[in-house]
C-alpha atoms as a PDB file:
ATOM      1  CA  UNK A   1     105.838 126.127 -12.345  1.00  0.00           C
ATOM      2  CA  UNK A   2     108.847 126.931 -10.669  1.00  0.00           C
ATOM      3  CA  UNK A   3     109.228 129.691 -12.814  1.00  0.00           C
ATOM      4  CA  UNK A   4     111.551 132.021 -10.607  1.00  0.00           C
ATOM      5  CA  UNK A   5     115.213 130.212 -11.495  1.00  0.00           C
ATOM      6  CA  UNK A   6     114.670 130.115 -14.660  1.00  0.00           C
ATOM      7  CA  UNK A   7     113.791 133.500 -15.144  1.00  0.00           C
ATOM      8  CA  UNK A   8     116.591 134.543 -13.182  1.00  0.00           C
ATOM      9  CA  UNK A   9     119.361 132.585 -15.014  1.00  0.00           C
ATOM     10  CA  UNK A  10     117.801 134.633 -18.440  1.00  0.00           C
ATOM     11  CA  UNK A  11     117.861 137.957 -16.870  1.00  0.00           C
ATOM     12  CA  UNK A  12     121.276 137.522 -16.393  1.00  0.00           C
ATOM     13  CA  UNK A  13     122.347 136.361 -19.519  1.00  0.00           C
ATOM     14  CA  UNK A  14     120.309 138.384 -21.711  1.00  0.00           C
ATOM     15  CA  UNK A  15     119.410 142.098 -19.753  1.00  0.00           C
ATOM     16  CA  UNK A  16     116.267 143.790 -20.941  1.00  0.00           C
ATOM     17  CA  UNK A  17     115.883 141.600 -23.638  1.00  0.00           C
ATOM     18  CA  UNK A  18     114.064 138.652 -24.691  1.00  0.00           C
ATOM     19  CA  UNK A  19     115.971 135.563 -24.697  1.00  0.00           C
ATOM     20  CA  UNK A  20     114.598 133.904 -27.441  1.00  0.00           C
ATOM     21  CA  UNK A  21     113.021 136.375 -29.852  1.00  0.00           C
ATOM     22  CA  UNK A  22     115.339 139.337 -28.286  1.00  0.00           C
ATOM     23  CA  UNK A  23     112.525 142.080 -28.050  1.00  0.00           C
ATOM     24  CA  UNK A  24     112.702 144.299 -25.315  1.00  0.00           C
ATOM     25  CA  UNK A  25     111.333 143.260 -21.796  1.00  0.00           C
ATOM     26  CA  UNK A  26     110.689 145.329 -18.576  1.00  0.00           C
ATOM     27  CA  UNK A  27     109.092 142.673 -16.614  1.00  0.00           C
ATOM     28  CA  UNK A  28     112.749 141.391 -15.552  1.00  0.00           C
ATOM     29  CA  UNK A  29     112.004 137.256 -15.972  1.00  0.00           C
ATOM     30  CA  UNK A  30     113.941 137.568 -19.157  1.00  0.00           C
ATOM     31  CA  UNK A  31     111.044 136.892 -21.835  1.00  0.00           C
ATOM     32  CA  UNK A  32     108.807 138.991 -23.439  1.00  0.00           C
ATOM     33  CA  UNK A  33     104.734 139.097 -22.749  1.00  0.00           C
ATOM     34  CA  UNK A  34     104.584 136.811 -26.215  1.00  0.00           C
ATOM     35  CA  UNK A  35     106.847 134.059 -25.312  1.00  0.00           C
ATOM     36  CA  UNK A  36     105.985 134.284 -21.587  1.00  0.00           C
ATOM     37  CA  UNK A  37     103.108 132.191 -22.687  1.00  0.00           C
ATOM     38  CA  UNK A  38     104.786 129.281 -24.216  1.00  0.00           C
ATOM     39  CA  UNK A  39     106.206 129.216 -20.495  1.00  0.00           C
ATOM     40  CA  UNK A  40     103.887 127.275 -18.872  1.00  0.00           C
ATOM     41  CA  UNK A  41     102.159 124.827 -20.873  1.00  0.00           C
ATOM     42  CA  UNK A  42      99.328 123.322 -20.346  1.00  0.00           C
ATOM     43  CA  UNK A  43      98.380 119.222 -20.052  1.00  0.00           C
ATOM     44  CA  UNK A  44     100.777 116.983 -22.708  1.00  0.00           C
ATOM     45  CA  UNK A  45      99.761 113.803 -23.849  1.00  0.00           C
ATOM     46  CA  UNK A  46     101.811 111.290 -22.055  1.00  0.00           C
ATOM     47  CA  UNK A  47     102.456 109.546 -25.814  1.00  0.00           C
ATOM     48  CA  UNK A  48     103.461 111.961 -28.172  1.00  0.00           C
ATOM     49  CA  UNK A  49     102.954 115.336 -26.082  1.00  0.00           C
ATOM     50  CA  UNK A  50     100.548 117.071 -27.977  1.00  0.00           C
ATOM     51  CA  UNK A  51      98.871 119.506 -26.249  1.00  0.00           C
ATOM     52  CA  UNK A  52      95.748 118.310 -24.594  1.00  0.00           C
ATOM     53  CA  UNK A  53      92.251 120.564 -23.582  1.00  0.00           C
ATOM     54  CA  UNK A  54      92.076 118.870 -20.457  1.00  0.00           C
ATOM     55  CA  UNK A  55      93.259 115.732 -18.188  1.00  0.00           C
ATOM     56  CA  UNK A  56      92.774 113.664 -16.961  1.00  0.00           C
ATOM     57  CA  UNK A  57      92.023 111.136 -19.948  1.00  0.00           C
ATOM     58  CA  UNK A  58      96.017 111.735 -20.574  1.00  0.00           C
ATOM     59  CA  UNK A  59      96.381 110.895 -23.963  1.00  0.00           C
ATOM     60  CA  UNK A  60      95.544 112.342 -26.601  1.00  0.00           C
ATOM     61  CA  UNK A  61      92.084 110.137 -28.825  1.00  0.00           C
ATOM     62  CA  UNK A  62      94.793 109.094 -31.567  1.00  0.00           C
ATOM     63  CA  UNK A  63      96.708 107.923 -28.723  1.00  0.00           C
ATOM     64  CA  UNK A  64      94.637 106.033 -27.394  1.00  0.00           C
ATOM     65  CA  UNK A  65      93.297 104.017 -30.148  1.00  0.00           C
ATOM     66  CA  UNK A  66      97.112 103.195 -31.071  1.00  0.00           C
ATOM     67  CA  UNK A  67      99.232 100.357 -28.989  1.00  0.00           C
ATOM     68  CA  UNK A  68     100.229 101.452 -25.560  1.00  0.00           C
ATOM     69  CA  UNK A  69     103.608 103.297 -25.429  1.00  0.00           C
ATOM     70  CA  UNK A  70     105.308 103.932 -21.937  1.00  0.00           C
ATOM     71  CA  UNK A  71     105.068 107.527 -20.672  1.00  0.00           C
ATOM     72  CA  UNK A  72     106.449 109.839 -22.244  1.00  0.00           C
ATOM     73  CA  UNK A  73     106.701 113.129 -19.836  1.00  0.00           C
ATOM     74  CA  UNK A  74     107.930 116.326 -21.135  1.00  0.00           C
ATOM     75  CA  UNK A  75     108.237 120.090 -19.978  1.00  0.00           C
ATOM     76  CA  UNK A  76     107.310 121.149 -22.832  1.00  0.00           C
ATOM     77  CA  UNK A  77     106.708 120.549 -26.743  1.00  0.00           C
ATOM     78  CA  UNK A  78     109.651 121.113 -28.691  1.00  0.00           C
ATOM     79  CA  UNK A  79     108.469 123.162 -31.838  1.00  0.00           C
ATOM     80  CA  UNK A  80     107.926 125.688 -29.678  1.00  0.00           C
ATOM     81  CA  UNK A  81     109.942 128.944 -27.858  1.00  0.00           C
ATOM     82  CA  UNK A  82     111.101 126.821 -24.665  1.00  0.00           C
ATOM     83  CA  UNK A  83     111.734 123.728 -26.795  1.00  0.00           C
ATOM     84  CA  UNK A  84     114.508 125.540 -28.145  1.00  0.00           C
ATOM     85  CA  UNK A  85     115.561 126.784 -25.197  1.00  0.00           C
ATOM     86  CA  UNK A  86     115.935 123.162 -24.149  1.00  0.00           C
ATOM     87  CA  UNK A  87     117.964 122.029 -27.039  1.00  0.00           C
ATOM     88  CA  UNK A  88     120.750 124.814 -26.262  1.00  0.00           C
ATOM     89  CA  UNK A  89     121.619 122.774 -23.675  1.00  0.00           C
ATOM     90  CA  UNK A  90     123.377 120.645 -25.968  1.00  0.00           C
ATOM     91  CA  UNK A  91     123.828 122.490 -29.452  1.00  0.00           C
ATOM     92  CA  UNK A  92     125.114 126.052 -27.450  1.00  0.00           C
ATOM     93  CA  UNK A  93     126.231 124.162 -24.193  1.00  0.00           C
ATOM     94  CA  UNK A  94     124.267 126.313 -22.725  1.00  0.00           C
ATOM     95  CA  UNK A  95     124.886 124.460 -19.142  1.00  0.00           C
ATOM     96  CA  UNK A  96     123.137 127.067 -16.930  1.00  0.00           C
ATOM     97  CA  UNK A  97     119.952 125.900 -18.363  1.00  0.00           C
ATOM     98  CA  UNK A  98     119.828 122.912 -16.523  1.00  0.00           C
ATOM     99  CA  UNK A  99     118.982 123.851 -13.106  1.00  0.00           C
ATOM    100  CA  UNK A 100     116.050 125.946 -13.948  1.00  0.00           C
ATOM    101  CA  UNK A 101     114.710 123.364 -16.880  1.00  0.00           C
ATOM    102  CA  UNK A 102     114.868 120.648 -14.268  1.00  0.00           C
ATOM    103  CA  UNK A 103     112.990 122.419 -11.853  1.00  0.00           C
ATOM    104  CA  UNK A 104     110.180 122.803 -14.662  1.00  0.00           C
ATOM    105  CA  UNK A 105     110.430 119.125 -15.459  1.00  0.00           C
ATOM    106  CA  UNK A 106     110.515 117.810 -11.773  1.00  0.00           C
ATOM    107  CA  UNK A 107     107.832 119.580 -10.729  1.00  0.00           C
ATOM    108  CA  UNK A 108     105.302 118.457 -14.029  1.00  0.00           C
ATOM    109  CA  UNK A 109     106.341 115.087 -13.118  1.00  0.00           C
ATOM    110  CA  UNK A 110     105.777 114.683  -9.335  1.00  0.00           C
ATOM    111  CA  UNK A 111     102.619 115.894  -9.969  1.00  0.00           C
ATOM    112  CA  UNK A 112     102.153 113.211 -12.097  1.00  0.00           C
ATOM    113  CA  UNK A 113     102.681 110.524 -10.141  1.00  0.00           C
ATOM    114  CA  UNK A 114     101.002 112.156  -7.153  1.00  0.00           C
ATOM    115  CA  UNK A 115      97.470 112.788  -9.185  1.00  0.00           C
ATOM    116  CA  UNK A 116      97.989 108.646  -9.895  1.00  0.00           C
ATOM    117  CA  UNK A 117      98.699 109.492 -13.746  1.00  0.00           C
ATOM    118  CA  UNK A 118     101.803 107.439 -14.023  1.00  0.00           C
ATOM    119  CA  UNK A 119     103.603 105.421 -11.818  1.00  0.00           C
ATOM    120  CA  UNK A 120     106.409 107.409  -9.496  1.00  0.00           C
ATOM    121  CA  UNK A 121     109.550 105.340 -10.895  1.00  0.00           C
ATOM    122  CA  UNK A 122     112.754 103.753  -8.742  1.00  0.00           C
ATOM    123  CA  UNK A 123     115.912 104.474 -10.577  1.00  0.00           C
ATOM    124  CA  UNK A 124     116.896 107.072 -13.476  1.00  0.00           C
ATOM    125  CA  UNK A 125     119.011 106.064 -16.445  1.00  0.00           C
ATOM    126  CA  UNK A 126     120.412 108.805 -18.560  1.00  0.00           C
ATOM    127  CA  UNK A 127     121.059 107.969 -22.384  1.00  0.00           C
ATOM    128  CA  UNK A 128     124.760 106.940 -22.818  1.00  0.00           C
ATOM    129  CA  UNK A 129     127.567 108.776 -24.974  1.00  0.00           C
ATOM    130  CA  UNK A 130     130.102 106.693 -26.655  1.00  0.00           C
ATOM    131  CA  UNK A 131     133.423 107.178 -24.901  1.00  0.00           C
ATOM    132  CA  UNK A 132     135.255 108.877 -27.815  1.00  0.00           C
ATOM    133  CA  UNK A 133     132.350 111.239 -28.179  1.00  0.00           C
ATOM    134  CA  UNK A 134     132.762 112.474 -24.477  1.00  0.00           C
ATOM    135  CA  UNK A 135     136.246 113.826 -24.781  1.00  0.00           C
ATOM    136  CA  UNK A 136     134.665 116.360 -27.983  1.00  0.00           C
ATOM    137  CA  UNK A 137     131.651 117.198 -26.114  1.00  0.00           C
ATOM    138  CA  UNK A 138     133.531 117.634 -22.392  1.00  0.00           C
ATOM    139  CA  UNK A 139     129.755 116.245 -21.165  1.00  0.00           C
ATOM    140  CA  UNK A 140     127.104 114.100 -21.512  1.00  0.00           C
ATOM    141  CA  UNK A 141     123.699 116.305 -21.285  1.00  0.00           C
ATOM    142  CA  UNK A 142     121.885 113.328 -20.157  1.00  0.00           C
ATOM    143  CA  UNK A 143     124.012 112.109 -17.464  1.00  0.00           C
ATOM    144  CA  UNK A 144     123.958 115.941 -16.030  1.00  0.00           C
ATOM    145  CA  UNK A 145     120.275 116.284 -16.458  1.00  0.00           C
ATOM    146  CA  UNK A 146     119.669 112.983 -14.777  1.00  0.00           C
ATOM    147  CA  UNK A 147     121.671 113.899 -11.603  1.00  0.00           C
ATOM    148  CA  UNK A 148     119.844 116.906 -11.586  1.00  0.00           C
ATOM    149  CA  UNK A 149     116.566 115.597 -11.471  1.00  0.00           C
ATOM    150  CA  UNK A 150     117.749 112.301  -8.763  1.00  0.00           C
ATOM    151  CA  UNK A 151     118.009 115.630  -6.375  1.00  0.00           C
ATOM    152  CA  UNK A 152     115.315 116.628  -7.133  1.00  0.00           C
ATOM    153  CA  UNK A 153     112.878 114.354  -6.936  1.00  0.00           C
ATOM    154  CA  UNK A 154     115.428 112.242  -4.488  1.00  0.00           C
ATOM    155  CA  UNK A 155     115.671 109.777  -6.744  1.00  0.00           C
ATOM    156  CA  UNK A 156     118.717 107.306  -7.523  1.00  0.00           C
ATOM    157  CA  UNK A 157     120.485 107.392 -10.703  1.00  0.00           C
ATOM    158  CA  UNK A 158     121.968 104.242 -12.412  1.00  0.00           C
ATOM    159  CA  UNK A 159     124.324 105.266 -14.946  1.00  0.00           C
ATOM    160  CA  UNK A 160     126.100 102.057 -14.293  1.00  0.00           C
ATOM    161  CA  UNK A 161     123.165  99.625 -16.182  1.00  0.00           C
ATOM    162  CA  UNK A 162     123.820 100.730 -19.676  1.00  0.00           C
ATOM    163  CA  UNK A 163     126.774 101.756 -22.063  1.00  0.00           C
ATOM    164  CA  UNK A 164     126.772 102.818 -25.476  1.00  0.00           C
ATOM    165  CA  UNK A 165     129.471 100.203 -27.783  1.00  0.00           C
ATOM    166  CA  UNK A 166     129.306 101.743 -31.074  1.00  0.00           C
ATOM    167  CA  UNK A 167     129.712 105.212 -31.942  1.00  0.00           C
ATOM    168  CA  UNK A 168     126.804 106.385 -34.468  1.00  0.00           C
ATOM    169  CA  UNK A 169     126.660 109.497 -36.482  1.00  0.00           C
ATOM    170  CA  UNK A 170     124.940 112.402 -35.831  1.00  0.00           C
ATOM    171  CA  UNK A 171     120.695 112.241 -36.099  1.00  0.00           C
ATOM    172  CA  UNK A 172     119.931 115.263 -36.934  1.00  0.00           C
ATOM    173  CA  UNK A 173     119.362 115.024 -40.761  1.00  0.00           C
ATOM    174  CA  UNK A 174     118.213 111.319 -40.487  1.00  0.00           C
ATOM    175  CA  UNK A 175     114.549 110.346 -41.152  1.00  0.00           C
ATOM    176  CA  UNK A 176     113.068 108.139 -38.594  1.00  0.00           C
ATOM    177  CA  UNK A 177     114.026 105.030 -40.384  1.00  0.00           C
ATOM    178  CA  UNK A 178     117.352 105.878 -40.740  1.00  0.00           C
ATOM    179  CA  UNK A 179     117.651 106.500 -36.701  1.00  0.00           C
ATOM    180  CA  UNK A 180     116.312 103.178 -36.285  1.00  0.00           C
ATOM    181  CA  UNK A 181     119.219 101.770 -38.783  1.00  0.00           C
ATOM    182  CA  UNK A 182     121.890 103.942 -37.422  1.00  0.00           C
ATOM    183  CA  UNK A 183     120.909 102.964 -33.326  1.00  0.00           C
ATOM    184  CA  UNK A 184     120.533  99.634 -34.129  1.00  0.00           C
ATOM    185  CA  UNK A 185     122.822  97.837 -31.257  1.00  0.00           C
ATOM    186  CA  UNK A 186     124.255 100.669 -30.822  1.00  0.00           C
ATOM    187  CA  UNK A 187     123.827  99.926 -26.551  1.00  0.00           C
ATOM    188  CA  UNK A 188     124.382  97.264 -24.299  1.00  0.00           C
ATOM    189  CA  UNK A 189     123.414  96.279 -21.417  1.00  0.00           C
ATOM    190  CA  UNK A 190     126.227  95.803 -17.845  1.00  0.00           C
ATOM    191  CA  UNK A 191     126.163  92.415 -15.941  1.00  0.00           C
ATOM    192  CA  UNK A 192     124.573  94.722 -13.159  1.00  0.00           C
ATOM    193  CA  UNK A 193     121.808  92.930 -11.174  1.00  0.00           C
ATOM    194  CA  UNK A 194     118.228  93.599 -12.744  1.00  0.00           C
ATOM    195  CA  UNK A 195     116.350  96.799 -11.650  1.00  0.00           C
ATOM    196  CA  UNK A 196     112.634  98.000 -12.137  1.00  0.00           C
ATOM    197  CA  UNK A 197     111.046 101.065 -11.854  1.00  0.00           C
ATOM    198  CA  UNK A 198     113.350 102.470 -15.103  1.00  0.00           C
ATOM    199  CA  UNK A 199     112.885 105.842 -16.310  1.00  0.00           C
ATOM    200  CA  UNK A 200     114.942 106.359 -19.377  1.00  0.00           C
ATOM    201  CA  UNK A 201     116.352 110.222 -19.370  1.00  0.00           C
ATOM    202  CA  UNK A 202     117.325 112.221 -22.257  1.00  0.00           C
ATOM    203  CA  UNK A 203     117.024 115.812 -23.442  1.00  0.00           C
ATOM    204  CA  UNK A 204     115.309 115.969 -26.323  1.00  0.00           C
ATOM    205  CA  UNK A 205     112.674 113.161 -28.068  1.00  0.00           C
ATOM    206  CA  UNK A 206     112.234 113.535 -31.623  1.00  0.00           C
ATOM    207  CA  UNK A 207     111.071 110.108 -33.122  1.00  0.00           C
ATOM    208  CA  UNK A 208     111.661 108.288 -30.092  1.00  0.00           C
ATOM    209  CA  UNK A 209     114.289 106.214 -32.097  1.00  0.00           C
ATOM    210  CA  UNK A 210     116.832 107.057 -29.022  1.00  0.00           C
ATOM    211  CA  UNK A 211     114.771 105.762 -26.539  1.00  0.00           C
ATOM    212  CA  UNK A 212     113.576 103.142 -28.338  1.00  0.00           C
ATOM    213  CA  UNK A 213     116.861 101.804 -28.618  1.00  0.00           C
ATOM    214  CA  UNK A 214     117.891 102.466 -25.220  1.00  0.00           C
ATOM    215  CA  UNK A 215     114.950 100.998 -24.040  1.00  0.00           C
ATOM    216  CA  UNK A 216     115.731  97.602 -26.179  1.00  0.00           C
ATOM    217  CA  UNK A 217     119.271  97.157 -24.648  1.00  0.00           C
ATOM    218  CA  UNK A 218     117.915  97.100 -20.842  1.00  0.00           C
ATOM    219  CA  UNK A 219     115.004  94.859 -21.497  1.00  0.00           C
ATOM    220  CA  UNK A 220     117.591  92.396 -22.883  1.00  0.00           C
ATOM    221  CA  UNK A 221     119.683  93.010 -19.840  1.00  0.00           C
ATOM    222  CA  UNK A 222     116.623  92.059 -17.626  1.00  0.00           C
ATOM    223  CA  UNK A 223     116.039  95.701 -16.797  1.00  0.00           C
ATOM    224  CA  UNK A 224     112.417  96.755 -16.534  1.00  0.00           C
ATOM    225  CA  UNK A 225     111.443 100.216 -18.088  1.00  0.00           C
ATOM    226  CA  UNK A 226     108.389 102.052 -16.522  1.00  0.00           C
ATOM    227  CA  UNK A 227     108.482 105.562 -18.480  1.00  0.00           C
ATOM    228  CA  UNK A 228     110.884 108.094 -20.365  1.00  0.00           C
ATOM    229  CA  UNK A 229     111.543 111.666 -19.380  1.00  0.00           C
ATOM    230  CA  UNK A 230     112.619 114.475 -21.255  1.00  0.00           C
ATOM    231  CA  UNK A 231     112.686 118.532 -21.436  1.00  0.00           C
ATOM    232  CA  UNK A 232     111.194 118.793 -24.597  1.00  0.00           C
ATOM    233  CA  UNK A 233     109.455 116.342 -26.844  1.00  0.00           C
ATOM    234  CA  UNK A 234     108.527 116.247 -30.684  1.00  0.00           C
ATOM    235  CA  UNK A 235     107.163 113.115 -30.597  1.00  0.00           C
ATOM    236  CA  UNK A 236     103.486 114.613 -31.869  1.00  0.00           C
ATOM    237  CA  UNK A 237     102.094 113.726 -35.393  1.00  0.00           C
END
């Protein structure tokens, strides 16, 4: 992993201490010995990002008795250290993050595609915010995180294909039912010409109601989704 920026950006904003549990540190990457080793995780299944012993196969045996789901690909599992790290990109605007978290993340997934796991896909979409959200927030994570990974992995992104027509409130106290109810067409699709190849980009997957939802509105456009992508999944049961 390209561990090097990120450890960087932490030394800097944390000195001699731990970023995330604040302990002391002398090794100057910015987290201690304990949660070094949530740093580098090893094979996630590409469904619901549990932790797997090995991979290739790369899903998990519930997985893969269940119905197919698109890929899923993930830095790294979010009930863990670096999962919050992830969400204070958002919660603490903690924009700094991004570079080195999208190094972490572009790097998992090339090698994805070039092992022949998944498919390497042809545009990136980034989740939508509802325009009078943007003016509280002063950014949308996803767009951000989306042009940060296009460089990287010199891929275009389409932010034009999708925008979001109802505002919803917030998700985090809502069971996964409720997300469902609360997305419900809450996106639409432009009258921009069909693309395939989609990878649908977001921060953080915790049901998967998001992306569902997301996914829904560009399939009715005549978009064609190939796989999601985001820092830090709890999608695992």
């Amino acid at each position: 992993m390209k561990w090097s920026s990120l450890g960087q950006w932490l030394q800097r904003s944390l000195p001699n201490r731990c970023y995330l549990c604040q302990q002391p540190v002398d090794q100057g990457i910015g987290l201690c010995r304990w949660c070094l080793t949530d740093a580098e995780p090893g094979p996630l299944c590409l469904s619901c990002s549990t932790p797997l012993p090995q991979a290739p196969p790369w899903r998990c045996g519930r997985c893969q008795s269940r119905h197919r789901w698109r890929p899923l690909v993930c830095a790294y599992p979010y009930h863990s250290p670096m999962g919050y790290l992830c969400g204070s990109i958002k919660i603490h605007q903690q924009l700094g993050l991004i570079p080195p978290l999208c190094d972490a993340l572009a790097e998992r997934w090339q090698a994805l595609w070039e092992s022949g796991a998944i498919d390497k896909p042809k545009a990136l979409v980034p989740v939508p915010m509802h325009r009078s959200r943007l003016p509280l927030r002063g950014f949308n994570h996803a767009v951000l995180l989306a042009d940060a990974l296009g460089q990287r992995l010199q891929l275009p992104v389409r932010d034009d294909l999708l925008v979001k027509v109802r505002a919803t409130v917030p998700q985090h106290d809502l069971s996964g039912a409720a997300r469902r109810r609360n997305l419900a067409q809450a996106f639409a699709a432009t009258e921009a010409d069909p693309v395939e190849g989609i990878a649908v980009v977001d921060d953080i997957a915790t049901t998967g109601a998001t992306l569902a939802a997301v996914a829904a509105a560009l399939r009715r456009g005549g978009h064609q989704i190939s796989q999601y992508a985001v820092l830090a999944s709890a999608m695992a049961r």
